[in-house]
C-alpha atoms as a PDB file:
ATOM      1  CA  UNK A   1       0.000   0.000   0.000  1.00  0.00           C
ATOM      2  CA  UNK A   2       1.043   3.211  -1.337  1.00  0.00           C
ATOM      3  CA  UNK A   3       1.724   5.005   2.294  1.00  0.00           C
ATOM      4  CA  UNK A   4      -2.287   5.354   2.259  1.00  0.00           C
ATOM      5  CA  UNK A   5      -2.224   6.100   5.956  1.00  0.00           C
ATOM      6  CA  UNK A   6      -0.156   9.514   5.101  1.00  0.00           C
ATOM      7  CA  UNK A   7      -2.369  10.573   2.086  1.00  0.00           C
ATOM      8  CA  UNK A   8      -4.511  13.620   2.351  1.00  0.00           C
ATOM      9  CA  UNK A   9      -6.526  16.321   0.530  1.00  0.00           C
ATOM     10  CA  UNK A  10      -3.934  18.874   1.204  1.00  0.00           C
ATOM     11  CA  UNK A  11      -1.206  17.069  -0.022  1.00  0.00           C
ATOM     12  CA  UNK A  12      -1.774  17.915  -3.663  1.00  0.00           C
ATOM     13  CA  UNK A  13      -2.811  21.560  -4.057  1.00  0.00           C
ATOM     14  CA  UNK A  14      -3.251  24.609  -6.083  1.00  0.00           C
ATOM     15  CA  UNK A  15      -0.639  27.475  -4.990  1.00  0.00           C
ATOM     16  CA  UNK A  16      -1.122  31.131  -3.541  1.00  0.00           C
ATOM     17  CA  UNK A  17      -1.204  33.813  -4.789  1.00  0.00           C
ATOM     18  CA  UNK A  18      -3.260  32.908  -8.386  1.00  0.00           C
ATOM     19  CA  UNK A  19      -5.348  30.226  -6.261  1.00  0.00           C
ATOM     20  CA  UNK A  20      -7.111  30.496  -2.547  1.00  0.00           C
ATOM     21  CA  UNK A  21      -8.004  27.740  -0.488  1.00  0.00           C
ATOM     22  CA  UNK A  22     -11.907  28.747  -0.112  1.00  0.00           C
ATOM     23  CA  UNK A  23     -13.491  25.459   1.249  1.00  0.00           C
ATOM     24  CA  UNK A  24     -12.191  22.600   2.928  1.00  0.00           C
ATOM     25  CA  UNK A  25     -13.621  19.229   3.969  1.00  0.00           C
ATOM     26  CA  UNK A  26     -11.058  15.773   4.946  1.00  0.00           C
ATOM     27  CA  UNK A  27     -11.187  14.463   1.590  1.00  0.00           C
ATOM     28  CA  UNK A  28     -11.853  17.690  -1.040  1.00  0.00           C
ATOM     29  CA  UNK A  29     -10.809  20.986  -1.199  1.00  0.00           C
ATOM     30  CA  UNK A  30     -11.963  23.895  -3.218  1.00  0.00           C
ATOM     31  CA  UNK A  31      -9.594  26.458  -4.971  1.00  0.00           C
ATOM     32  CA  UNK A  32     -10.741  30.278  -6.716  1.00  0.00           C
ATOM     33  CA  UNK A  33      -8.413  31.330  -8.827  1.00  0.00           C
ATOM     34  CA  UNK A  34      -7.953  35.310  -9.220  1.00  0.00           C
ATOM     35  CA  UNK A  35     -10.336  35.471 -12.144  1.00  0.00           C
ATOM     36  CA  UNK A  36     -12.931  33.491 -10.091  1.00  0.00           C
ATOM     37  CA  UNK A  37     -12.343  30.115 -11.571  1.00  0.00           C
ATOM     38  CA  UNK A  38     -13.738  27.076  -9.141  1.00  0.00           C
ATOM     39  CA  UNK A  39     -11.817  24.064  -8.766  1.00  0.00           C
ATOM     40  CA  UNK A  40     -12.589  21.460  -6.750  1.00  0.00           C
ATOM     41  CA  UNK A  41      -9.367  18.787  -5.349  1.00  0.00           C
ATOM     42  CA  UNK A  42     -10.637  15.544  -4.609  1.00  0.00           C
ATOM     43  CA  UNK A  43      -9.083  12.914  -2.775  1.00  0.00           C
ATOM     44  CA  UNK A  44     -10.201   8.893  -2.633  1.00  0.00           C
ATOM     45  CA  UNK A  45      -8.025   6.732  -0.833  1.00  0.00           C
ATOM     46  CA  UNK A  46      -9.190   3.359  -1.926  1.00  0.00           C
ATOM     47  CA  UNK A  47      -7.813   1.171  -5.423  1.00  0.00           C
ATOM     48  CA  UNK A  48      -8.326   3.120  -8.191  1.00  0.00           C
ATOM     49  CA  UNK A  49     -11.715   1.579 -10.070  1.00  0.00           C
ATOM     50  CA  UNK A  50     -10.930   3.608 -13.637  1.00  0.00           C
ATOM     51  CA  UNK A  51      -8.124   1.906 -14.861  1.00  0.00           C
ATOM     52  CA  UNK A  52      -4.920   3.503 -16.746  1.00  0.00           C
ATOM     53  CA  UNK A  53      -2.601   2.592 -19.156  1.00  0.00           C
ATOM     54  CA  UNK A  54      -0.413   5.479 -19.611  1.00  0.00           C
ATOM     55  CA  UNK A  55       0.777   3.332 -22.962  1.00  0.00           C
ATOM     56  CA  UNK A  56      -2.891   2.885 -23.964  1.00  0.00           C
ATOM     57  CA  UNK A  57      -4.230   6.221 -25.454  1.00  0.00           C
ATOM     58  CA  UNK A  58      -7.094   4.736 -27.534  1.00  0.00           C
ATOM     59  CA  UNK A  59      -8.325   2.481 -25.367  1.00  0.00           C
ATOM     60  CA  UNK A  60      -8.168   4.907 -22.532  1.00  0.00           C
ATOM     61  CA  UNK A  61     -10.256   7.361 -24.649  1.00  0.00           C
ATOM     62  CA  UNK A  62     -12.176   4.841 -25.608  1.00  0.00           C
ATOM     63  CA  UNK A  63     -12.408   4.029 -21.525  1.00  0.00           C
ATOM     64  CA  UNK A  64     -13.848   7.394 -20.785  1.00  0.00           C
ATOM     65  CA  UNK A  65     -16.355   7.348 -23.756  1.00  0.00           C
ATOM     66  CA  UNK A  66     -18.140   5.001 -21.898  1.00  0.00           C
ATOM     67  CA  UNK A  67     -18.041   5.845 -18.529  1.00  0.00           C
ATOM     68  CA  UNK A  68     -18.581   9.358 -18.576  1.00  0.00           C
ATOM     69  CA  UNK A  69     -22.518   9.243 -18.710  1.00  0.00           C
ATOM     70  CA  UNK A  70     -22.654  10.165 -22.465  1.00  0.00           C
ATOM     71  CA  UNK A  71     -20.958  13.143 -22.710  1.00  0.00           C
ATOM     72  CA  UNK A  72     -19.066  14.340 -25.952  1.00  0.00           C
ATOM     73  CA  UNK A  73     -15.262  13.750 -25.802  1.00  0.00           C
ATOM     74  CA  UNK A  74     -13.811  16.707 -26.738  1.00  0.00           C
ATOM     75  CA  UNK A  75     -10.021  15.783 -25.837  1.00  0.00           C
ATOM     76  CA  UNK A  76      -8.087  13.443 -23.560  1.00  0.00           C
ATOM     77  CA  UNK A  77      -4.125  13.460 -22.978  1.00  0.00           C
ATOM     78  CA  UNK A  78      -1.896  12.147 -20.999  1.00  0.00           C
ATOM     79  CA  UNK A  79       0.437  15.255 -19.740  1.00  0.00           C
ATOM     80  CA  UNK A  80       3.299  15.400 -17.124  1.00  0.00           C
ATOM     81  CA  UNK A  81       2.681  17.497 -14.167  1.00  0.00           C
ATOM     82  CA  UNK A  82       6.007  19.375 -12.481  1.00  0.00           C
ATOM     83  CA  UNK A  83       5.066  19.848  -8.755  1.00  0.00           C
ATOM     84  CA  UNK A  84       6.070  23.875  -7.877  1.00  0.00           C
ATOM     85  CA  UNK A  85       7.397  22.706  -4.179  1.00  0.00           C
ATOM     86  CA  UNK A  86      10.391  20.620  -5.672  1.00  0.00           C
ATOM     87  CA  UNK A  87       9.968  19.824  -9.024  1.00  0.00           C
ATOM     88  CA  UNK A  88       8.957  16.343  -8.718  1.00  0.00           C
ATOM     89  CA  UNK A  89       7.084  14.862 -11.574  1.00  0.00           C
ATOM     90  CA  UNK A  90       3.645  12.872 -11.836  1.00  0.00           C
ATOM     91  CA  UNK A  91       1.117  12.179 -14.947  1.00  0.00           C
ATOM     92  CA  UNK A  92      -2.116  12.558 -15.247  1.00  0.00           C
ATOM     93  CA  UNK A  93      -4.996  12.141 -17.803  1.00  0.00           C
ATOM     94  CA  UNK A  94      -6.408  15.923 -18.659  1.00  0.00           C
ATOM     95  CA  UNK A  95      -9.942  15.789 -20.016  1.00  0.00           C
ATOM     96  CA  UNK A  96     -12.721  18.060 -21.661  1.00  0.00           C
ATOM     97  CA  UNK A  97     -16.154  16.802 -22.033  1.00  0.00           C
ATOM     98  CA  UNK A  98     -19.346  18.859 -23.251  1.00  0.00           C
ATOM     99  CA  UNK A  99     -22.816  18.207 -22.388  1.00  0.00           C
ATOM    100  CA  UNK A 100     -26.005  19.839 -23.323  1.00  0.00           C
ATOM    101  CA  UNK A 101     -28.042  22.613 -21.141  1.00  0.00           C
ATOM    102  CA  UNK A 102     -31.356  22.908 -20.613  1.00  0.00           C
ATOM    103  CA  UNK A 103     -33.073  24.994 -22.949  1.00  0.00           C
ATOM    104  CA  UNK A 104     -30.156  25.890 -24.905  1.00  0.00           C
ATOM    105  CA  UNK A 105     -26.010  25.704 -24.766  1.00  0.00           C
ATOM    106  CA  UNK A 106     -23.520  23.337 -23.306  1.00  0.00           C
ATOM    107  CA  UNK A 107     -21.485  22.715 -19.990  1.00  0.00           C
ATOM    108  CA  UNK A 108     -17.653  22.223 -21.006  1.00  0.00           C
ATOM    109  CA  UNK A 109     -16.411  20.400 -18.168  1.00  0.00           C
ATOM    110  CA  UNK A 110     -12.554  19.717 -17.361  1.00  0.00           C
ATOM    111  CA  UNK A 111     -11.102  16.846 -15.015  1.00  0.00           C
ATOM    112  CA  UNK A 112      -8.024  16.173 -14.454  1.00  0.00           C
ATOM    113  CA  UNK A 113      -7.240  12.621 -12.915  1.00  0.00           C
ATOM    114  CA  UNK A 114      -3.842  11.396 -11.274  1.00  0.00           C
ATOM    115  CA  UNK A 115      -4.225   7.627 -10.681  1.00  0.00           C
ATOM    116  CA  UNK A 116      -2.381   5.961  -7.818  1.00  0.00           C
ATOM    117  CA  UNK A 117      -2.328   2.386  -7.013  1.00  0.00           C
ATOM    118  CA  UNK A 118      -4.233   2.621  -3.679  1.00  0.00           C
ATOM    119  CA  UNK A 119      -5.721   6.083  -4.216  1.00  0.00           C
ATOM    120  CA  UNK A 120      -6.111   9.095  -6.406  1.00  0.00           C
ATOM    121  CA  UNK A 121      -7.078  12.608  -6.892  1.00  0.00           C
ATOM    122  CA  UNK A 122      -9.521  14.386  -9.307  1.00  0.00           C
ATOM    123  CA  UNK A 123      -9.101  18.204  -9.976  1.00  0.00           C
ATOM    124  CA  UNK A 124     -12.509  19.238 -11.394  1.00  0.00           C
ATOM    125  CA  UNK A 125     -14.363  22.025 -13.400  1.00  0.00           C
ATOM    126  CA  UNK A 126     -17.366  23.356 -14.875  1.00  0.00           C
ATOM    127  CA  UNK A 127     -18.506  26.454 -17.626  1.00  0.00           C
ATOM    128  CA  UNK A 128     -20.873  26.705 -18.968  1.00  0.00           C
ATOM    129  CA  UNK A 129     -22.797  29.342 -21.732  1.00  0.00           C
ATOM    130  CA  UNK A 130     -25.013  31.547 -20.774  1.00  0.00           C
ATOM    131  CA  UNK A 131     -26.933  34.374 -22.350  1.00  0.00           C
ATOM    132  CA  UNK A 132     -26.752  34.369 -26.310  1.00  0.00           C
ATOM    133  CA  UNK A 133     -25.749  30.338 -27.257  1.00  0.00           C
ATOM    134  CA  UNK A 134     -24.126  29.040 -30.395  1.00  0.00           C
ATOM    135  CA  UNK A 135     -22.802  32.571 -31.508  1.00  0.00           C
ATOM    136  CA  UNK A 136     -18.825  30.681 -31.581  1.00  0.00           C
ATOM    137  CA  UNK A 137     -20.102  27.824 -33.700  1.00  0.00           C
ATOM    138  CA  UNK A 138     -21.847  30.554 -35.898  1.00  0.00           C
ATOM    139  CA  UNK A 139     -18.903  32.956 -36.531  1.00  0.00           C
ATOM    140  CA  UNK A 140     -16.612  29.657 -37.238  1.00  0.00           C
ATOM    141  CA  UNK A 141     -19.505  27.776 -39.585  1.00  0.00           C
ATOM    142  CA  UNK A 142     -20.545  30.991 -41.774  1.00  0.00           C
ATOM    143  CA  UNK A 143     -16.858  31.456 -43.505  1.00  0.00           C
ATOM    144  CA  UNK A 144     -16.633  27.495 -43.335  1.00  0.00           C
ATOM    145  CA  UNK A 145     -19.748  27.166 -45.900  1.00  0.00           C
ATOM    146  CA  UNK A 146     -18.816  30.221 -47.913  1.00  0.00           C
ATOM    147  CA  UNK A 147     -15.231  28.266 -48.906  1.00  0.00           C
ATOM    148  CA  UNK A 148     -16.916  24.978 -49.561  1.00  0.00           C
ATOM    149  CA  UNK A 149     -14.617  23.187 -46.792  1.00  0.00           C
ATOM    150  CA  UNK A 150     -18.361  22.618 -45.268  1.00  0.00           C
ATOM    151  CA  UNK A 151     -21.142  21.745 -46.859  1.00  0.00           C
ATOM    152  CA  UNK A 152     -24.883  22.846 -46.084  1.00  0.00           C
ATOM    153  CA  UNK A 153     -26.915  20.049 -47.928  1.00  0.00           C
ATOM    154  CA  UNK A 154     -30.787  20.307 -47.784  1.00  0.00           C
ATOM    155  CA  UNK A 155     -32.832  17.338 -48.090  1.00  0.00           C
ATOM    156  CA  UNK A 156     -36.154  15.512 -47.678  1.00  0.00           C
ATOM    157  CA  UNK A 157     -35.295  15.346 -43.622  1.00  0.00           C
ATOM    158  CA  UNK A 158     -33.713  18.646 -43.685  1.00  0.00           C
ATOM    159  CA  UNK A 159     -30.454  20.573 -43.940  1.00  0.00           C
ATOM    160  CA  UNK A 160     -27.145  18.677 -42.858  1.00  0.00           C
ATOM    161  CA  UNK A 161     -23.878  20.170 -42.067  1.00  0.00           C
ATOM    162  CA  UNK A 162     -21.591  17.925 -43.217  1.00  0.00           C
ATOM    163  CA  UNK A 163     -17.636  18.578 -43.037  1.00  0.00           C
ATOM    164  CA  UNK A 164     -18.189  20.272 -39.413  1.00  0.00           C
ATOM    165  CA  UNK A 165     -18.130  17.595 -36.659  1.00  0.00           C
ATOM    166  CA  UNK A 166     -14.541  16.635 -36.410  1.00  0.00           C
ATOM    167  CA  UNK A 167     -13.820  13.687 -33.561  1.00  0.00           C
ATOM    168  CA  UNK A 168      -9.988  14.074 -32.545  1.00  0.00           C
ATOM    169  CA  UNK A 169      -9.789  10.171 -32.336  1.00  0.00           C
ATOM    170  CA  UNK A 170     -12.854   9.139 -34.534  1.00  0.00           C
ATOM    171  CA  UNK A 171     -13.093  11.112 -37.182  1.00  0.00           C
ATOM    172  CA  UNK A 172     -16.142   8.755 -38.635  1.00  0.00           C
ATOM    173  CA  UNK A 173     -18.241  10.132 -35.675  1.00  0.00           C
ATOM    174  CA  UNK A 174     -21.115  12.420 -35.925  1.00  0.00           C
ATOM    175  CA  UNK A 175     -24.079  13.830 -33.878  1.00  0.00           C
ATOM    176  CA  UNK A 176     -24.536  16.730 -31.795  1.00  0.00           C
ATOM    177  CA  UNK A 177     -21.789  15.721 -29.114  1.00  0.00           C
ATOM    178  CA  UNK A 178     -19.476  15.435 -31.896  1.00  0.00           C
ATOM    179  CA  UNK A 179     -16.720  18.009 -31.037  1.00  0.00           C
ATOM    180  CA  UNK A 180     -16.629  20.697 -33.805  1.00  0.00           C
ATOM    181  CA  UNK A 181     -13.957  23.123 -36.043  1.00  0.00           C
ATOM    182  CA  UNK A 182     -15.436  26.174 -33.642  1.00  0.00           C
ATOM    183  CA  UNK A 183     -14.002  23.658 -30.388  1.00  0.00           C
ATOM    184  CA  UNK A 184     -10.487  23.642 -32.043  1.00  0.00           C
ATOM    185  CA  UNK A 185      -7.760  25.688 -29.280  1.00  0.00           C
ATOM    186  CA  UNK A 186      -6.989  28.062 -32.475  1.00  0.00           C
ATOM    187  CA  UNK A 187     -10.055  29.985 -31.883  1.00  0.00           C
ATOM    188  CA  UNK A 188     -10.355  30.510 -28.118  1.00  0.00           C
ATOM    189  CA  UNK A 189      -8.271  34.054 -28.573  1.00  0.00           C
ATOM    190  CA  UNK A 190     -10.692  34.845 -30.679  1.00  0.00           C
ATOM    191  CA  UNK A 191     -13.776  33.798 -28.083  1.00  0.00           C
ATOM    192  CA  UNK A 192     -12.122  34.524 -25.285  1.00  0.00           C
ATOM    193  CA  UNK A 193     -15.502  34.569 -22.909  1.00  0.00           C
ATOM    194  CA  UNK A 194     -16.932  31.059 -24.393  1.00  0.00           C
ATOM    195  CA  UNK A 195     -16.574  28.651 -21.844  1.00  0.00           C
ATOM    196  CA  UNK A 196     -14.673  26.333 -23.796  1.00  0.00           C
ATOM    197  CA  UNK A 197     -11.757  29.273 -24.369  1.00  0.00           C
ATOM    198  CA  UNK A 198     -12.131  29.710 -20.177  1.00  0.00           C
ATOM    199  CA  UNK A 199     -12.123  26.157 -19.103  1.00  0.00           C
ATOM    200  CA  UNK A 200      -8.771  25.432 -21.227  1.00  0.00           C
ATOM    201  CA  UNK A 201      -7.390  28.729 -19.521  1.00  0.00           C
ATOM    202  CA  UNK A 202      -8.111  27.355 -16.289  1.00  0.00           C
ATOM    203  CA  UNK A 203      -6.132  24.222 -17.293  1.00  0.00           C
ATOM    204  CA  UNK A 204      -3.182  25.879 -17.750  1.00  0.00           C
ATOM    205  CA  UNK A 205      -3.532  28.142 -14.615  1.00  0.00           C
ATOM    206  CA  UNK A 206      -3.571  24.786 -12.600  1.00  0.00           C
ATOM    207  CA  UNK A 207      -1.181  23.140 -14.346  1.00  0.00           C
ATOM    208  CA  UNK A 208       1.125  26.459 -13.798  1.00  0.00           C
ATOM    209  CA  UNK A 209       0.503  26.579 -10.109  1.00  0.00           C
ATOM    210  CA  UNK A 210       0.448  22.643  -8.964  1.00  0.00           C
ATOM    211  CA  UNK A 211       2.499  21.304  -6.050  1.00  0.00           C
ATOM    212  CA  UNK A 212       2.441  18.027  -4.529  1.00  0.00           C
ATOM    213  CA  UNK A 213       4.457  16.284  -1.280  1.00  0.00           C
ATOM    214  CA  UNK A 214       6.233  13.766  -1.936  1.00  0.00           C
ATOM    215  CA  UNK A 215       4.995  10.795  -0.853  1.00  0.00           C
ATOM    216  CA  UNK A 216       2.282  11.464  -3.275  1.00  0.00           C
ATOM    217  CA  UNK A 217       5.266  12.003  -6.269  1.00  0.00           C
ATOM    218  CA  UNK A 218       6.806   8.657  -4.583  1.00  0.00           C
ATOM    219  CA  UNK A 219       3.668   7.136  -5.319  1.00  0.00           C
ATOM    220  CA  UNK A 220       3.299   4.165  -7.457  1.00  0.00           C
ATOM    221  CA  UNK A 221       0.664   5.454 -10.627  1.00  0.00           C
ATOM    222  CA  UNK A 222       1.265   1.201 -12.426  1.00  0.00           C
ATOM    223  CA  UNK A 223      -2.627   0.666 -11.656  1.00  0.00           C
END
């Protein structure tokens, strides 16, 4: 066992001054960044149910296509984490989902998991649009059609986009959880207040401002 007995919500953390610790229970803690970004650090200290292969990318992805409660996939990576305290180095799988609102928009949500063989931590977050709804996918789609590189084709059902949804592992995919050409990184300077642009600003804030003791970066993560 992995030093279990030692492991606690506060040992992996989110650093002063860009984040402040604003709620804490024994096994989650909540972060605000400056800009008001909400993450949540949560800590379970028994064997890690979602399996990893670090080696495995597709079936990973394919992992969390199915056990994330049909949500669209927008991306999921593997990515190296440098703790801020020493420098010590863990992975951890960084993912983006979408999911629809009711009436209109969509909820990006970000998680960042860091598997351990008798525990692990989840860093999570949440945007989501409000207000006007669709106005990214608009300003992307409307020069799209006008070049030809996608097609608006009207039929007996109705008008289909086709040459819009672009899956980053399946590219045969399609549907309305289907990540897009507006979801691509390139555009979130552009859109800087979508939620997608803010969530994967907020990913690089944590990553910036991690730290970690060490007997969580002597941990084993072969699970």
């Amino acid at each position: 066992m992995d030093n279990i007995s030692k492991v606690s919500a506060s040992l992996l953390r989110l650093q002063q001054p860009e984040w402040t610790l604003a709620e804490k229970n024994p096994n989650e803690h909540v972060y605000v960044s400056k800009a008001g970004d909400v993450v949540g650090v949560e800590l379970r200290t028994e064997e890690t149910v979602f399996k990893v292969d670090f080696n495995d990318l597709p079936g990973l992805r394919s992992n969390i296509r199915t056990g994330f409660g049909g949500a669209g996939l927008i991306s999921a990576d593997v990515e190296e984490f440098v703790s801020g305290a020493d420098g010590a180095k863990i992975k951890g799988v960084v993912i983006i989902t979408k999911l629809p609102q009711i009436p209109a928009g969509m909820s990006y949500n970000g998680l960042i998991f860091f598997p351990f063989k008798d525990f692990s931590y989840s860093l999570y977050m949440r945007f989501e649009e409000t207000g006007v709804t669709g106005a990214r996918e608009a300003a992307v789609l409307d020069p799209l059609i006008g070049s030809g590189e996608v097609k608006l084709v009207v039929g007996a059902a109705g008008a289909v986009i086709e040459g819009f949804d672009e899956d980053l592992y399946e590219p045969t995919l399609r549907g309305p959880l289907v990540r897009n050409r507006a979801e691509r990184p390139e555009y979130d300077e552009q859109f800087p207040e979508h939620p997608l642009s803010k969530l994967r600003a907020c990913l690089r804030k944590v990553k910036e401002n991690i730290a970690y003791d060490q007997v969580v970066a002597e941990a084993s993560q072969d699970v």
